[in-house]
Protein backbone atom coordinates (compact mmCIF):
# COMPACT_ATOMS: atom_id res chain seq x y z
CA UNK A 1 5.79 -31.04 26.05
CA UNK A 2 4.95 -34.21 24.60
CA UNK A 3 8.26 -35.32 24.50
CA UNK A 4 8.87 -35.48 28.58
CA UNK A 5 5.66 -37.07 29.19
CA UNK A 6 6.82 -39.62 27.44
CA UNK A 7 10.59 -39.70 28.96
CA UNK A 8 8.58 -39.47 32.42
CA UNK A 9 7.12 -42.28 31.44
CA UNK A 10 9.64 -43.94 30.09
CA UNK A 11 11.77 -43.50 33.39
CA UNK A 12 8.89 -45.09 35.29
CA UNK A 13 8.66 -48.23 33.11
CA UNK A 14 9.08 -51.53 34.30
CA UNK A 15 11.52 -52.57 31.63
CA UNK A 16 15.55 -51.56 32.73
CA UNK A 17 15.97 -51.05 29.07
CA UNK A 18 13.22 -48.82 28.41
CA UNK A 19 14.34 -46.75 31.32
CA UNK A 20 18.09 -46.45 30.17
CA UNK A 21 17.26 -45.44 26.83
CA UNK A 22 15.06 -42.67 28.38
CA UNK A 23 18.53 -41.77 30.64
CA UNK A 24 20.38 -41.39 27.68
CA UNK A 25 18.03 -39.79 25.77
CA UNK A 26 17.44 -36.71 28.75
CA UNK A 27 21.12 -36.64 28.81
CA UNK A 28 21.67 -36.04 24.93
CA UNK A 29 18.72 -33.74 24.03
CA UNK A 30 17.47 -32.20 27.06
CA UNK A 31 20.39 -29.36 27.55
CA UNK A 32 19.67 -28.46 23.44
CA UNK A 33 15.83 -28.13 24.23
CA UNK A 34 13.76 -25.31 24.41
CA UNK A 35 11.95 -26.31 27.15
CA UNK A 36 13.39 -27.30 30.08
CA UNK A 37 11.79 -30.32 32.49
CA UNK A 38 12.83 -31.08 36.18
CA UNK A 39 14.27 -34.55 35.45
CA UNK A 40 16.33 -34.74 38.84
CA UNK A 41 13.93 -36.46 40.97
CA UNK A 42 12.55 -38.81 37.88
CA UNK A 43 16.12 -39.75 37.21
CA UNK A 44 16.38 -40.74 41.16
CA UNK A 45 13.66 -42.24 40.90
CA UNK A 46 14.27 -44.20 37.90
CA UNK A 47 17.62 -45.31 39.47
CA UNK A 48 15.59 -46.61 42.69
CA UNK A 49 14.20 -49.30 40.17
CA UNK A 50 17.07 -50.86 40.20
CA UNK A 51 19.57 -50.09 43.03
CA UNK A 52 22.03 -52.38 42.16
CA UNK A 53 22.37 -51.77 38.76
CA UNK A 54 25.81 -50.09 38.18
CA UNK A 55 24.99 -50.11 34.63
CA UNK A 56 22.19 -47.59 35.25
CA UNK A 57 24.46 -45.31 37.75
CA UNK A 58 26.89 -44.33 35.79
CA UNK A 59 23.85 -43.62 32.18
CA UNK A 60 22.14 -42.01 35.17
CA UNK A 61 25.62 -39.88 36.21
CA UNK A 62 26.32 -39.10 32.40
CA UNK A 63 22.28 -37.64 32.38
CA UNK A 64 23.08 -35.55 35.57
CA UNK A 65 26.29 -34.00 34.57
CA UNK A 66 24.83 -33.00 31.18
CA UNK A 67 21.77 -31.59 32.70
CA UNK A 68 24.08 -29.46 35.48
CA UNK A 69 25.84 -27.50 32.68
CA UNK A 70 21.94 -25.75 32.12
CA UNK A 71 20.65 -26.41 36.06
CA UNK A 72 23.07 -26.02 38.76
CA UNK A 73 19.86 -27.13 40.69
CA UNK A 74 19.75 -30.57 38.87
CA UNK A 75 22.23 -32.24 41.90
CA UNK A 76 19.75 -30.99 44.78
CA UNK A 77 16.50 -32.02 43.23
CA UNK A 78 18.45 -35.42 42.42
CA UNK A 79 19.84 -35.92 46.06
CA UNK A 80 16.62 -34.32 47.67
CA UNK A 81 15.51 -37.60 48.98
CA UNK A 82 18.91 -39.95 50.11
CA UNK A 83 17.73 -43.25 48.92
CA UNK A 84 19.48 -43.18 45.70
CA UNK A 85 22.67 -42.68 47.85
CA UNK A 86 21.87 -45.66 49.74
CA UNK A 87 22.09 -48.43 46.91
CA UNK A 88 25.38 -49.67 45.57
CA UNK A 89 24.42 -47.89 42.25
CA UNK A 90 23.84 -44.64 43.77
CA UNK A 91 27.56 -45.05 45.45
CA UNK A 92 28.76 -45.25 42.14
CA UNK A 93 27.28 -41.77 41.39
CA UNK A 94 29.62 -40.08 44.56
């Protein structure tokens, strides 16, 4: 859809604020879409940009555990690769 190629974008943007507002937006609207988008990895990814950035965890955590109550896949996809688990942001999200 045209709206997740632009929140995959979004999530890949240099800009930290451009990248939260995508979080938050995947958290509020994706579980009341029609169409559903893998967002796990992008959101890992998207963290990744800025490890330390506690800020980001926890928008990041509030995207997640809206997503899980449609995917119970979401938490895999997200933790598939450790890295995220590695930064001081991504220990917030444990």
């Amino acid at each position: 859809s045209p709206e997740a190629s632009l929140l995959l974008a979004a999530l890949r943007d240099p800009d930290p604020r451009v990248r939260q507002q995508a979080v938050i937006a995947i958290g509020k609207y994706t579980p009341r879409a029609l169409n559903q988008v893998g967002y796990g990895r992008h959101l890992a990814r998207s963290l990744m940009s800025a490890p330390d950035d506690v800020h980001a965890a926890r928008l990041t955590w509030q995207a997640l555990k809206s997503l899980m109550s449609i995917d119970s896949s979401i938490p895999r996809s997200f933790v598939a690769d450790a890295a995220p688990m590695k930064t001081a942001a991504g220990s917030e999200l444990v």
